[in-house]
N, C-alpha and C. Protein backbone atom coordinates (compact mmCIF):
# COMPACT_ATOMS: atom_id res chain seq x y z
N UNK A 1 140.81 -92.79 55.18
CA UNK A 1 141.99 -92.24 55.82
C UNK A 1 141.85 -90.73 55.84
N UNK A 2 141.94 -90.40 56.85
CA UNK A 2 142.12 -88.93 56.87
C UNK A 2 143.28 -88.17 57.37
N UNK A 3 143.79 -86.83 56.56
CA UNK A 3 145.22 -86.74 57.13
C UNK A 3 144.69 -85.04 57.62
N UNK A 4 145.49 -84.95 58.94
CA UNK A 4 145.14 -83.18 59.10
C UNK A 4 146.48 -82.44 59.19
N UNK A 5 146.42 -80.85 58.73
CA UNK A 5 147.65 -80.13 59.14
C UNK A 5 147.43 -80.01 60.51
N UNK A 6 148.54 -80.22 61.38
CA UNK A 6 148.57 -79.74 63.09
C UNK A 6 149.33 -78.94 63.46
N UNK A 7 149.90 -78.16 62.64
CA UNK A 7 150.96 -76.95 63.05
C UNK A 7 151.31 -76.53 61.75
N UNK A 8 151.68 -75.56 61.15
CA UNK A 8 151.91 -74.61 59.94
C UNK A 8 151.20 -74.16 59.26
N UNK A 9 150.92 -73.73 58.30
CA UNK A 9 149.91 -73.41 56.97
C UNK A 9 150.66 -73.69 55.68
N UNK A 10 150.31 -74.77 55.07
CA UNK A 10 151.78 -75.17 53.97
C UNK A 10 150.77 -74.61 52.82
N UNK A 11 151.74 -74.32 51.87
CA UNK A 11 151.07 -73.65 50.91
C UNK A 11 150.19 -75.46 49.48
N UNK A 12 149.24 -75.05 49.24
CA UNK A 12 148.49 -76.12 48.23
C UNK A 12 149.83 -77.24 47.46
N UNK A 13 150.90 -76.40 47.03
CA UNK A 13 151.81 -77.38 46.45
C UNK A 13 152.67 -78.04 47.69
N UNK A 14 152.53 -77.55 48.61
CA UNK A 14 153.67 -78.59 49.89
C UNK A 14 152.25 -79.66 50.02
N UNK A 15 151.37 -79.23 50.24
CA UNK A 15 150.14 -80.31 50.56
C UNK A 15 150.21 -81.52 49.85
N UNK A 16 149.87 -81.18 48.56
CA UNK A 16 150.02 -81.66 47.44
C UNK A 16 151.37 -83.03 47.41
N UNK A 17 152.56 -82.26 47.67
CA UNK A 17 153.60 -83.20 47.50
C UNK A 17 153.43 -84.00 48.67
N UNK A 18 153.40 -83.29 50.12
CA UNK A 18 153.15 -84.51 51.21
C UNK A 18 152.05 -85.83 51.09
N UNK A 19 151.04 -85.34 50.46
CA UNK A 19 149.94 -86.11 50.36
C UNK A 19 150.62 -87.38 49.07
N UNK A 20 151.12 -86.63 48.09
CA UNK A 20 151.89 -88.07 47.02
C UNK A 20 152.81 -89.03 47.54
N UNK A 21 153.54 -88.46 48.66
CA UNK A 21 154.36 -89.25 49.60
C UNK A 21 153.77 -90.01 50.04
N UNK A 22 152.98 -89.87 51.16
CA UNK A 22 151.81 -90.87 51.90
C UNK A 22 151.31 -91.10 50.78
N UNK A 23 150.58 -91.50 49.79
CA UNK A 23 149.96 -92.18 49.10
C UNK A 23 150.69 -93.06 48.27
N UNK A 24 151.87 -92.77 47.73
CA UNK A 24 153.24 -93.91 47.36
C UNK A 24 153.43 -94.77 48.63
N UNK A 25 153.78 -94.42 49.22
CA UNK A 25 154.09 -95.39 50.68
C UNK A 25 152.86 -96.45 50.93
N UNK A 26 151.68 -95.84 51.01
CA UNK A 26 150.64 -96.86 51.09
C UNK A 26 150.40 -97.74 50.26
N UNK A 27 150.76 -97.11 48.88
CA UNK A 27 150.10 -98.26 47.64
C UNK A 27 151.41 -99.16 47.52
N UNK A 28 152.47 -98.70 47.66
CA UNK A 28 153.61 -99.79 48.06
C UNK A 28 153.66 -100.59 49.03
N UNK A 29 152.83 -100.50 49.98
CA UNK A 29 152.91 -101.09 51.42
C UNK A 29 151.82 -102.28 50.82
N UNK A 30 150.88 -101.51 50.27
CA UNK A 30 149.61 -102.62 49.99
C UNK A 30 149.84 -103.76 49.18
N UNK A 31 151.06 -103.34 47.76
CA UNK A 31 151.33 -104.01 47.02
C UNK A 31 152.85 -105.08 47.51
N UNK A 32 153.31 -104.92 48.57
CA UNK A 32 154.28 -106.23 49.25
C UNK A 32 153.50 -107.40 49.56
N UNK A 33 154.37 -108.13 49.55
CA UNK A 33 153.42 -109.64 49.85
C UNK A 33 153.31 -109.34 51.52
N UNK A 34 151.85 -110.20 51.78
CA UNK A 34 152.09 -110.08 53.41
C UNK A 34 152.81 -110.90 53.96
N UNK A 35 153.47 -110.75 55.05
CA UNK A 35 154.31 -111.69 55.79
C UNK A 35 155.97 -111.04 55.56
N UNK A 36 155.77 -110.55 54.52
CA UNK A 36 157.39 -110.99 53.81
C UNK A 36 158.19 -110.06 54.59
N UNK A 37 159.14 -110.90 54.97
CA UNK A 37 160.38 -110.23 56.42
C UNK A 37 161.44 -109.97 55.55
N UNK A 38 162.29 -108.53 55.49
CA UNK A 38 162.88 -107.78 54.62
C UNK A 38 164.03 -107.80 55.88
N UNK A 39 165.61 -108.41 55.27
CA UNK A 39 166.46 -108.20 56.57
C UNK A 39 167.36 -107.37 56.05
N UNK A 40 167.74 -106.52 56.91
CA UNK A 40 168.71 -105.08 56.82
C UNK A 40 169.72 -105.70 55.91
N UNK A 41 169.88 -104.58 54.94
CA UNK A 41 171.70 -104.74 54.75
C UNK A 41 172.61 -104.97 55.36
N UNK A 42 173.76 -106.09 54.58
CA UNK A 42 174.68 -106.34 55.77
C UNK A 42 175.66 -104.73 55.76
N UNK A 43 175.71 -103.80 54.95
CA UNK A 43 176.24 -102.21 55.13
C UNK A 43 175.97 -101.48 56.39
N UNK A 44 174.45 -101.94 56.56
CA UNK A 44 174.26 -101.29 57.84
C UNK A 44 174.56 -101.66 58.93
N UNK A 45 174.82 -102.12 59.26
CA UNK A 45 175.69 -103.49 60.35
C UNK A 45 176.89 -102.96 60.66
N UNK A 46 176.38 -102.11 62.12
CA UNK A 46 178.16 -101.42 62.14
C UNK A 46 178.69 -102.89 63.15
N UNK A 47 178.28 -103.62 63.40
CA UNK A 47 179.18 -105.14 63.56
C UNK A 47 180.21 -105.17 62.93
N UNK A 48 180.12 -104.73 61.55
CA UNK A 48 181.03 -104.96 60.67
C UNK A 48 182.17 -104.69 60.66
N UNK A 49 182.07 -103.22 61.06
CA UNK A 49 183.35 -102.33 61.28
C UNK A 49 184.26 -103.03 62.12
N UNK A 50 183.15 -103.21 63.39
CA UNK A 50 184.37 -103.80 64.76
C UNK A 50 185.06 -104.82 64.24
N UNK A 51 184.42 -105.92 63.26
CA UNK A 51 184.98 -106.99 62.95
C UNK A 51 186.12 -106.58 62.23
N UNK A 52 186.76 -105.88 61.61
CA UNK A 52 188.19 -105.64 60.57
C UNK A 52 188.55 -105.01 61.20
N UNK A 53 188.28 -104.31 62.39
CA UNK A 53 189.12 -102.74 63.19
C UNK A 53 190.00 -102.99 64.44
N UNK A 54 189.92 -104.28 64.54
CA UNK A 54 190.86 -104.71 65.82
C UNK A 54 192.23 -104.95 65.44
N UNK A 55 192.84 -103.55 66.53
CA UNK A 55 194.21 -103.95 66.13
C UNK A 55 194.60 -105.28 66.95
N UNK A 56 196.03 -105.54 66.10
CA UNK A 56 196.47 -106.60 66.54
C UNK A 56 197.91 -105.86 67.96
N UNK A 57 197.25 -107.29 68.95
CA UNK A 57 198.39 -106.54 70.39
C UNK A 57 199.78 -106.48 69.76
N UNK A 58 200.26 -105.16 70.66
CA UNK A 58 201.41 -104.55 70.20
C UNK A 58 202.07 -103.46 70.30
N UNK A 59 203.79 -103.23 70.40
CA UNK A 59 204.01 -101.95 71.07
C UNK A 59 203.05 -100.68 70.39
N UNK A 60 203.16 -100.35 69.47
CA UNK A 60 202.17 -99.77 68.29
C UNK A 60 200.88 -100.15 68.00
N UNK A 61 200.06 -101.10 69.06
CA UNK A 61 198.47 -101.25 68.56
C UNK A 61 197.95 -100.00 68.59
N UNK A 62 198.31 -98.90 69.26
CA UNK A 62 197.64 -97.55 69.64
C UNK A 62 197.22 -96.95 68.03
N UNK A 63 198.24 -96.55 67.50
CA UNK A 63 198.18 -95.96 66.35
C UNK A 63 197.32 -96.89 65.16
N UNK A 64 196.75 -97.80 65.29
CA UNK A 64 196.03 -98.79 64.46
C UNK A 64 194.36 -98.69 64.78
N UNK A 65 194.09 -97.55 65.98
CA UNK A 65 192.83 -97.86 66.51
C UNK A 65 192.02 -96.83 65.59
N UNK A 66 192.66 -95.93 64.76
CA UNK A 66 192.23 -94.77 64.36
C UNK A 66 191.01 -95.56 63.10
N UNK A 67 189.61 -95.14 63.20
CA UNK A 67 188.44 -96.10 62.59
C UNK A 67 188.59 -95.72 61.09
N UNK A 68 188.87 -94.39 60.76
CA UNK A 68 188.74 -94.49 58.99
C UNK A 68 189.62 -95.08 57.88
N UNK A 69 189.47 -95.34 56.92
CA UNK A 69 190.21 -96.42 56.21
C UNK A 69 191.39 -96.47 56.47
């Protein structure tokens, strides 16, 4: 694997830390089972939101549309 700088001049310790990044990521990547399908959090699922955020019809549904708690 070879990695190159393509724009900046980072000083030996930014190198250094980018290069431990990519090299955690890989040896973690290597060490997952293969195949294994990882499904999103259901948190991230702005589905979610819509699902509890519907006001109910009404002279006043307006004021119910507002999204934060």
């Amino acid at each position: 694997m070879t990695i190159k700088v393509v724009r900046g001049n980072p000083t030996p310790e930014e190198l250094a830390a980018a290069l431990a990044v990519v090299r955690a990521r890989a040896a973690a990547a290597a060490s997952a089972p293969s195949g294994a399908h990882r499904e999103p959090d259901a948190w991230a699922d702005p589905s979610r939101l819509a699902l509890s955020r519907v006001p109910a019809p009404g002279p006043k549904a307006w004021g119910r549309t507002y999204w934060p708690g």
